[in-house]
PDB file of N, CA and C in Angstrom:
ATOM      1  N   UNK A   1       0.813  -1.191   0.000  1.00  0.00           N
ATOM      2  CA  UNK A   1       0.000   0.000   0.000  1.00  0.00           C
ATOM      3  C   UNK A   1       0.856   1.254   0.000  1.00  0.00           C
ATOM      4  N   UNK A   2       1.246   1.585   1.086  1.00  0.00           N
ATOM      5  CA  UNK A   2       1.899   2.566   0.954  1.00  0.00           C
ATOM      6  C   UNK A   2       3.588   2.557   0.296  1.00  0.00           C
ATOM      7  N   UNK A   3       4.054   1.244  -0.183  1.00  0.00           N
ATOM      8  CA  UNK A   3       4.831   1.098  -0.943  1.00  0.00           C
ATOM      9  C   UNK A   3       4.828   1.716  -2.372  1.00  0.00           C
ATOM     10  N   UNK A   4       3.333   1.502  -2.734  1.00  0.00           N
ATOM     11  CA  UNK A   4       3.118   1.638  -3.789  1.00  0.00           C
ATOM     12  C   UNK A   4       3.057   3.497  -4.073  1.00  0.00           C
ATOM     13  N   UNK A   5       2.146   4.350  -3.024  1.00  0.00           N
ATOM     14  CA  UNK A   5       2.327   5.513  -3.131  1.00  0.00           C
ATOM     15  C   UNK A   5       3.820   5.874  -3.066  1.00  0.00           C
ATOM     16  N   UNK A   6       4.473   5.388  -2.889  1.00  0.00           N
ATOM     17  CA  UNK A   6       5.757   6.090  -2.606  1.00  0.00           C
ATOM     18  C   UNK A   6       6.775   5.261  -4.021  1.00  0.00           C
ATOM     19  N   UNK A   7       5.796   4.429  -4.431  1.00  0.00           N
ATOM     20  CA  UNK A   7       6.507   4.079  -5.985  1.00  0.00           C
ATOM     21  C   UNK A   7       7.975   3.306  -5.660  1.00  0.00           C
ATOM     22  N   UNK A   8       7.856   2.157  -4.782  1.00  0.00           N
ATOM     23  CA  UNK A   8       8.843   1.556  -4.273  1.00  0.00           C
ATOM     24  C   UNK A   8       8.935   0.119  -4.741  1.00  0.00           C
ATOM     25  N   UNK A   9       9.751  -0.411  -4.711  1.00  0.00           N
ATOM     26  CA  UNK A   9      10.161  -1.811  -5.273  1.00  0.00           C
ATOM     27  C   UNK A   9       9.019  -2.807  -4.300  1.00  0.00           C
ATOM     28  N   UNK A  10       9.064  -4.118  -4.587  1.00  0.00           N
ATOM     29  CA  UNK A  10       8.261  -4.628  -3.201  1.00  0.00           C
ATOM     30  C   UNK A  10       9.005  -4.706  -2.584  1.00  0.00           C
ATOM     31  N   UNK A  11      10.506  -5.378  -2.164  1.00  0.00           N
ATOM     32  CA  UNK A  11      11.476  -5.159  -0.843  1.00  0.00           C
ATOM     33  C   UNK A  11      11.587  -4.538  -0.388  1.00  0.00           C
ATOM     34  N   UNK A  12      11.527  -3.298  -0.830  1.00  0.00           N
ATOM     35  CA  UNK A  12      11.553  -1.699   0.210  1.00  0.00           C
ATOM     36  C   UNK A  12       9.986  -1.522   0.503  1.00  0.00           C
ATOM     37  N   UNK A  13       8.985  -2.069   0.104  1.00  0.00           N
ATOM     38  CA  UNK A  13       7.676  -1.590   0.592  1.00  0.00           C
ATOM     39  C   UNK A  13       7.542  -2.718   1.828  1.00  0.00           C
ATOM     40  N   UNK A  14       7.954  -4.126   1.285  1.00  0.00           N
ATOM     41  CA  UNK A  14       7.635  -4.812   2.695  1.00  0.00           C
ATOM     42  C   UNK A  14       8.339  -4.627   3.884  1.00  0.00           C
ATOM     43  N   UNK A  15       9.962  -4.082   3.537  1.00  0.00           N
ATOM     44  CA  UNK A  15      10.261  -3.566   4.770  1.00  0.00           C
ATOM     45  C   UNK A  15       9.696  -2.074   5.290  1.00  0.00           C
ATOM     46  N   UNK A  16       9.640  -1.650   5.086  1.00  0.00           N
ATOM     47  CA  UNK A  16       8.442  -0.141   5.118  1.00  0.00           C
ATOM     48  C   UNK A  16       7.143  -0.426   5.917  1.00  0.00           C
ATOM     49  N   UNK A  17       6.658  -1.444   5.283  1.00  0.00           N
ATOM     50  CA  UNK A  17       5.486  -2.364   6.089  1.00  0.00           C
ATOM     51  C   UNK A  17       5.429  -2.782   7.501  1.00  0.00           C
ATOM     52  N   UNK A  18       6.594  -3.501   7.496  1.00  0.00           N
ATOM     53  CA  UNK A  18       7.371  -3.941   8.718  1.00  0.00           C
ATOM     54  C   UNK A  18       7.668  -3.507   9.889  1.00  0.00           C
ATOM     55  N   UNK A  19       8.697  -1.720   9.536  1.00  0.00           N
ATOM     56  CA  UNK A  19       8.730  -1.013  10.327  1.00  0.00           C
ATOM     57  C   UNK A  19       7.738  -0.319  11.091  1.00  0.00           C
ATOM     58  N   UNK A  20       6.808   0.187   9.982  1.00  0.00           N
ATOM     59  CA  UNK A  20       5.811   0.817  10.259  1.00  0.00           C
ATOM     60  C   UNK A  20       4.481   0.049  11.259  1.00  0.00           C
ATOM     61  N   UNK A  21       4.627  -1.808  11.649  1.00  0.00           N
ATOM     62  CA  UNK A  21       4.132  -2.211  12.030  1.00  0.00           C
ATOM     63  C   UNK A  21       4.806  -2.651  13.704  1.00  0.00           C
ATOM     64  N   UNK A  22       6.182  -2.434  13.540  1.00  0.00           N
ATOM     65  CA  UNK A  22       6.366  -2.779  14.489  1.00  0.00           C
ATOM     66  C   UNK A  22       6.912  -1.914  15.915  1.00  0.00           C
ATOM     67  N   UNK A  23       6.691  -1.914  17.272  1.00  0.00           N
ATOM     68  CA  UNK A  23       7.179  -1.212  17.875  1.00  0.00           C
ATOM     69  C   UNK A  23       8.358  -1.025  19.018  1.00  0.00           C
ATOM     70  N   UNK A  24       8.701  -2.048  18.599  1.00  0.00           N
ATOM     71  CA  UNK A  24      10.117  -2.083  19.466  1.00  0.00           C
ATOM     72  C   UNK A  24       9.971  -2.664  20.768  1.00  0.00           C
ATOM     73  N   UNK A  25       8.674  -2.854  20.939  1.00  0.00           N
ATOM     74  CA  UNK A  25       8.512  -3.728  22.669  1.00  0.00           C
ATOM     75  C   UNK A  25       9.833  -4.740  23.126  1.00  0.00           C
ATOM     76  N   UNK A  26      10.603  -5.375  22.244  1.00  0.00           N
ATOM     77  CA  UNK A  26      11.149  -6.335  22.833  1.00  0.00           C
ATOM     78  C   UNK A  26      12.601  -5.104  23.141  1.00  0.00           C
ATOM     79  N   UNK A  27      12.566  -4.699  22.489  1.00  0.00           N
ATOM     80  CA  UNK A  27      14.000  -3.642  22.925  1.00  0.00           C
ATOM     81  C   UNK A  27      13.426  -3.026  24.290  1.00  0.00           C
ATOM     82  N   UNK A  28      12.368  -2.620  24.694  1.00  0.00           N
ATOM     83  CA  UNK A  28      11.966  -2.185  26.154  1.00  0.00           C
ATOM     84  C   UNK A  28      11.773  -3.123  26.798  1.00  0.00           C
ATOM     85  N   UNK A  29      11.485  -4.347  26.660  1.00  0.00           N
ATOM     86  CA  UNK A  29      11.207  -5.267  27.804  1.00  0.00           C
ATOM     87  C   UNK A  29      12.376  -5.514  28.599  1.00  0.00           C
ATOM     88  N   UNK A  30      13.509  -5.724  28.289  1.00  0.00           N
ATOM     89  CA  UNK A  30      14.595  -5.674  29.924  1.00  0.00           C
ATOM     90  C   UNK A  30      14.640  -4.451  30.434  1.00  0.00           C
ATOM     91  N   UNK A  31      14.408  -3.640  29.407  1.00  0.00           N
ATOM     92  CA  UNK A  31      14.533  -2.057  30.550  1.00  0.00           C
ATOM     93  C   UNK A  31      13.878  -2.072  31.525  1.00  0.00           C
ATOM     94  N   UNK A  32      12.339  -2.660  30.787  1.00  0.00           N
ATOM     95  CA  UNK A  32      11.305  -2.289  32.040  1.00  0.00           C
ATOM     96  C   UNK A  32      11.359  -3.581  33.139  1.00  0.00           C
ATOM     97  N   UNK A  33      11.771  -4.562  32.570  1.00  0.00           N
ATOM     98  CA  UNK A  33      12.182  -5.756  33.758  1.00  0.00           C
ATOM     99  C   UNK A  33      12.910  -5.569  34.651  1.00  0.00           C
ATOM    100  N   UNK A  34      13.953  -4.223  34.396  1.00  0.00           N
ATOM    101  CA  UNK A  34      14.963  -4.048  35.347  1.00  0.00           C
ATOM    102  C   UNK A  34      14.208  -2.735  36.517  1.00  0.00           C
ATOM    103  N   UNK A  35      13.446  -2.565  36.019  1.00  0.00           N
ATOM    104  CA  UNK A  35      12.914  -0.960  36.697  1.00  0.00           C
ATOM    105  C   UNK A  35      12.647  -1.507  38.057  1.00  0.00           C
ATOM    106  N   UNK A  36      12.678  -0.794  39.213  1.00  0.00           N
ATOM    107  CA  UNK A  36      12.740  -1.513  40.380  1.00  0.00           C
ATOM    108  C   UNK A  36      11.494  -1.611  41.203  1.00  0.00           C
ATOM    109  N   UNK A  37      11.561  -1.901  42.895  1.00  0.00           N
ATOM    110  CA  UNK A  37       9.833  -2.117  42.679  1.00  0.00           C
ATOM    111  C   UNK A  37       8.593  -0.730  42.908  1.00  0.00           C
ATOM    112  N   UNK A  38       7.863  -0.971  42.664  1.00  0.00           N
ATOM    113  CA  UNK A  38       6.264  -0.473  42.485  1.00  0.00           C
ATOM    114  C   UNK A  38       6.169   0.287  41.537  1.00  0.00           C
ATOM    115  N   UNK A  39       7.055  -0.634  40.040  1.00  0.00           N
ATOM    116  CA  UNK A  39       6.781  -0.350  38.503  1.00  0.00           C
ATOM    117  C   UNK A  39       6.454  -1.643  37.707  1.00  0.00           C
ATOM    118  N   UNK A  40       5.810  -2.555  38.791  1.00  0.00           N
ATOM    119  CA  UNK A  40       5.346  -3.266  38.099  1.00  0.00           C
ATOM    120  C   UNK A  40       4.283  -3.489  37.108  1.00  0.00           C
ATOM    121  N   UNK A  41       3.748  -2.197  37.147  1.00  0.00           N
ATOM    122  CA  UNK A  41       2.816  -1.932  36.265  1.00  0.00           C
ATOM    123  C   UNK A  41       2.928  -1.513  34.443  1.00  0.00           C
ATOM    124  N   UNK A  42       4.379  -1.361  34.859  1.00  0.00           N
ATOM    125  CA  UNK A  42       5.039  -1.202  33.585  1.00  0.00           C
ATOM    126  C   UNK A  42       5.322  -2.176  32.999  1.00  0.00           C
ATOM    127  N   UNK A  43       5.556  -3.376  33.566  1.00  0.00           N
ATOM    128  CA  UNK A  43       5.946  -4.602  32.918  1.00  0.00           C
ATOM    129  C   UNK A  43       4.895  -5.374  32.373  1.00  0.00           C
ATOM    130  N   UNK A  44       3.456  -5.304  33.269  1.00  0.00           N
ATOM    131  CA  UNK A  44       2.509  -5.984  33.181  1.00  0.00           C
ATOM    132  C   UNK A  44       1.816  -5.204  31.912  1.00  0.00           C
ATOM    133  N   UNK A  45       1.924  -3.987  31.483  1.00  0.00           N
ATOM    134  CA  UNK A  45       1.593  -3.366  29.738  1.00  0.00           C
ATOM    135  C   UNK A  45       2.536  -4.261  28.705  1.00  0.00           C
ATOM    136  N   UNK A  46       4.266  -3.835  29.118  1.00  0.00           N
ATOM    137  CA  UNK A  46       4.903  -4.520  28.414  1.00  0.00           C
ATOM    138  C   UNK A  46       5.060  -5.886  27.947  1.00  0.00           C
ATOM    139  N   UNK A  47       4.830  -6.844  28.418  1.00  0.00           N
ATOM    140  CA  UNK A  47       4.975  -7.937  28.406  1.00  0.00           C
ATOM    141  C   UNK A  47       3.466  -8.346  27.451  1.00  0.00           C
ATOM    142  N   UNK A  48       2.181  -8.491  27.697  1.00  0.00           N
ATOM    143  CA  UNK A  48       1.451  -8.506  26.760  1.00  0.00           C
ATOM    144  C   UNK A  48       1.346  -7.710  25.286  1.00  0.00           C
ATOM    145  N   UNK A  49       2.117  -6.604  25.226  1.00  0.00           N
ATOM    146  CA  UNK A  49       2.692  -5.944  23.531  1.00  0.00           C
ATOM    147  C   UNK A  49       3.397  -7.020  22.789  1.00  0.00           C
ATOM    148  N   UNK A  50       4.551  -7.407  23.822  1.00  0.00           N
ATOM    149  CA  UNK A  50       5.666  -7.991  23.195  1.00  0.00           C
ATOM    150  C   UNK A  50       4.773  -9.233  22.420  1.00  0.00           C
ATOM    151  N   UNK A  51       4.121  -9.835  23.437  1.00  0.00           N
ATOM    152  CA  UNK A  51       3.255 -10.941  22.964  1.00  0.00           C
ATOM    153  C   UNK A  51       2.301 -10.984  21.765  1.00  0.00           C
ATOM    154  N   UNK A  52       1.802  -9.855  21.511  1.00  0.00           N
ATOM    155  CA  UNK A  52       1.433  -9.690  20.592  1.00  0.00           C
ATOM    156  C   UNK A  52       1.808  -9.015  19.730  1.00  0.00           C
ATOM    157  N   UNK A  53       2.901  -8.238  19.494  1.00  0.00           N
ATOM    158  CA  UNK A  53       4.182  -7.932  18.269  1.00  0.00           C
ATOM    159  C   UNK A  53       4.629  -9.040  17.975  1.00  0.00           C
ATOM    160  N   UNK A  54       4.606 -10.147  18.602  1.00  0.00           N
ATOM    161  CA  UNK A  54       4.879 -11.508  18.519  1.00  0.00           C
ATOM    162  C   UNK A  54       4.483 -12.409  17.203  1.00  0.00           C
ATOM    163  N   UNK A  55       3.321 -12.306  17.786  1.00  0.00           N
ATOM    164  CA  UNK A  55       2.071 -13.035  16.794  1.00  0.00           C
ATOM    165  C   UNK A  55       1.590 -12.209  15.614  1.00  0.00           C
ATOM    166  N   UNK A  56       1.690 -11.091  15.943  1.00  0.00           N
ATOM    167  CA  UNK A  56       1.500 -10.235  14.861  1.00  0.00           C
ATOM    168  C   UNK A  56       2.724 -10.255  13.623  1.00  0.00           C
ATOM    169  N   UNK A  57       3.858 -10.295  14.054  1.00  0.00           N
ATOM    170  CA  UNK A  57       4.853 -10.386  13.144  1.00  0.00           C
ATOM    171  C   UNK A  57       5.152 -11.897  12.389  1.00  0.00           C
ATOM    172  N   UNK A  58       4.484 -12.887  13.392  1.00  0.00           N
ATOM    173  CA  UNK A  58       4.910 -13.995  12.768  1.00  0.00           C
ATOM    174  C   UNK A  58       3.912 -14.298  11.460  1.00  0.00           C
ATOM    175  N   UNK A  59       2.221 -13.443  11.614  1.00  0.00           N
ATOM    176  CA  UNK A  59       1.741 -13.315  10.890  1.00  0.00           C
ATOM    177  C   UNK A  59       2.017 -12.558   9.860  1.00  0.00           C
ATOM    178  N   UNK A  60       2.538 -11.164   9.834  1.00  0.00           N
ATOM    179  CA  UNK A  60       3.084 -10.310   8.549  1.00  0.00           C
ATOM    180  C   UNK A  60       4.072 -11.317   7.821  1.00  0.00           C
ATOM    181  N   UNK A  61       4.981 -12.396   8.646  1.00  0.00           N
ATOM    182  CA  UNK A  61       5.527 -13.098   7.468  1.00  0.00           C
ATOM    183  C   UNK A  61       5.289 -13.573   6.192  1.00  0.00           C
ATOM    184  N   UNK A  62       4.212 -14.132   6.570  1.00  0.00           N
ATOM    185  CA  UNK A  62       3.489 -14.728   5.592  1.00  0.00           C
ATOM    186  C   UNK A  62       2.229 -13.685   5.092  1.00  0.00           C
ATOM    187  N   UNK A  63       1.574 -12.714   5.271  1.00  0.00           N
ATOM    188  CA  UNK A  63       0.966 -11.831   4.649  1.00  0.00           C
ATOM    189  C   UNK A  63       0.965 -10.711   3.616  1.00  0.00           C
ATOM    190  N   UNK A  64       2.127  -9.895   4.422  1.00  0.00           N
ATOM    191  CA  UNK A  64       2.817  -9.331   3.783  1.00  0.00           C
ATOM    192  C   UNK A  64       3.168  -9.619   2.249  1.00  0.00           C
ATOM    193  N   UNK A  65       4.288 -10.559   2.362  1.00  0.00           N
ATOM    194  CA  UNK A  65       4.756 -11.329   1.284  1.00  0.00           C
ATOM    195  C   UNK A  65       3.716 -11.264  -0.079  1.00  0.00           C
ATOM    196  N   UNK A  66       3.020 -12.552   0.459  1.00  0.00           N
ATOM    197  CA  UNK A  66       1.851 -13.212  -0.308  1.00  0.00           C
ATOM    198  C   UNK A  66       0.833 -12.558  -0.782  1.00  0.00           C
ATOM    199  N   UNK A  67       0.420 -11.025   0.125  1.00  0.00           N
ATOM    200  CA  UNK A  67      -0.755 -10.897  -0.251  1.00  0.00           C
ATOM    201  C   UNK A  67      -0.834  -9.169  -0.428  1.00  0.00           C
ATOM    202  N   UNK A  68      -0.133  -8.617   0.572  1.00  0.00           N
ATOM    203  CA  UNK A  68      -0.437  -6.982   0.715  1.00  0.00           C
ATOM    204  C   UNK A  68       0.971  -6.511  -0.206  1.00  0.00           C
ATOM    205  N   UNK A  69       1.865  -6.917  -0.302  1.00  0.00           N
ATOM    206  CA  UNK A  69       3.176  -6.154  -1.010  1.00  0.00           C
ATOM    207  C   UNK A  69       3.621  -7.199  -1.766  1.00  0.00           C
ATOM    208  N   UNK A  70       3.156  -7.505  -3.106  1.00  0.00           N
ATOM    209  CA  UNK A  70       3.803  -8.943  -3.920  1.00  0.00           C
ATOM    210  C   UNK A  70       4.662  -8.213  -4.666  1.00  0.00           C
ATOM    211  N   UNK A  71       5.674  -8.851  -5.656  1.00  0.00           N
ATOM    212  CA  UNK A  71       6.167  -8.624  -6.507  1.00  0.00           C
ATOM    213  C   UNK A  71       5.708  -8.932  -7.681  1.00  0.00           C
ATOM    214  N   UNK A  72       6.012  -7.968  -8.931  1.00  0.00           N
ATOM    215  CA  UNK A  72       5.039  -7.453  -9.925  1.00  0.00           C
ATOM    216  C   UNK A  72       5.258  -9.105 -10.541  1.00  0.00           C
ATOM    217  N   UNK A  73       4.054  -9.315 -11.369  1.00  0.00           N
ATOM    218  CA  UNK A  73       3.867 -10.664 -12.252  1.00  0.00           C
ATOM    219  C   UNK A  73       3.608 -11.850 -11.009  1.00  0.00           C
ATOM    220  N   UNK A  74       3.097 -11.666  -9.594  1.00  0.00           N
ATOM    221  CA  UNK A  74       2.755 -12.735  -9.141  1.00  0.00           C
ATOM    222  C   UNK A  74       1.210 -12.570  -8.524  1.00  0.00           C
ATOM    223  N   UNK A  75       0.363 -13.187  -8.476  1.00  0.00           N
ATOM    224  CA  UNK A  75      -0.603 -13.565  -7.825  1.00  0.00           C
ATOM    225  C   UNK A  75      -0.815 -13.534  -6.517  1.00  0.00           C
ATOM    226  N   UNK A  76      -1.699 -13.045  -6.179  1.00  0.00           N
ATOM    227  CA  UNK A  76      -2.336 -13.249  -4.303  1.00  0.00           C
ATOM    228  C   UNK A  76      -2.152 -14.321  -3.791  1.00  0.00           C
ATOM    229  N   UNK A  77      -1.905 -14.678  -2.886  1.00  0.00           N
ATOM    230  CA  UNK A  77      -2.001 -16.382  -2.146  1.00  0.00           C
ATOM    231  C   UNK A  77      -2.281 -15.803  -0.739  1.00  0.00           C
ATOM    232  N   UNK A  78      -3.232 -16.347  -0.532  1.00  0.00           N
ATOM    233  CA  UNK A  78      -3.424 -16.039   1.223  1.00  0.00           C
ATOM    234  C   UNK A  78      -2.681 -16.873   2.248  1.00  0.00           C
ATOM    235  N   UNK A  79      -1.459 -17.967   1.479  1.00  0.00           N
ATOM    236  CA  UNK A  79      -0.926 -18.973   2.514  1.00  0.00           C
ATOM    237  C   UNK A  79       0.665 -17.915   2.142  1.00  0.00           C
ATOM    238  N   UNK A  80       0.990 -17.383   1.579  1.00  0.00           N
ATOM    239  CA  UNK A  80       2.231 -16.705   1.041  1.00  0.00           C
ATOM    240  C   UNK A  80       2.648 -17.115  -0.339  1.00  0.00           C
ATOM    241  N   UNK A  81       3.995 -16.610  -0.368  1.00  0.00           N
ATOM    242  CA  UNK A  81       4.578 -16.701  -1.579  1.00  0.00           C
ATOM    243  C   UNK A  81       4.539 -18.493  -2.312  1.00  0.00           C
TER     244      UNK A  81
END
């Protein structure tokens, strides 16, 4: 999608995709693991993101690819490339 407004190859749109989907939770999760006590409330946000940047990314693997950013001359596949 927005690969395409910006008139980009698909490798630079799916990484574009990528970034733009992801937020860095796992780079904060030891920070906030280390924070000391009665910030546990910080961990208990963090830790369910990560979990689901998780699942979410393992899904863009295969979406991405296959279906939202293909390379020109291939077909949709909803299982991926």
């Amino acid at each position: 999608m927005r690969g395409q407004i910006f008139r980009l190859p698909a490798e630079s749109g799916r990484t574009l995709a990528f970034s733009f989907a992801t937020r860095n939770s796992f780079v904060v999760l030891p920070l906030v693991l280390a924070l000391p006590a009665g910030w546990e409330l910080a961990a208990l946000v963090v830790v369910p993101q990560s979990l689901v940047e998780l699942l979410a990314m393992s899904l863009f693997v295969r979406w991405v690819p296959g279906w939202l950013i293909r390379s020109p001359g291939t077909t949709p596949s909803v299982h991926g490339p």
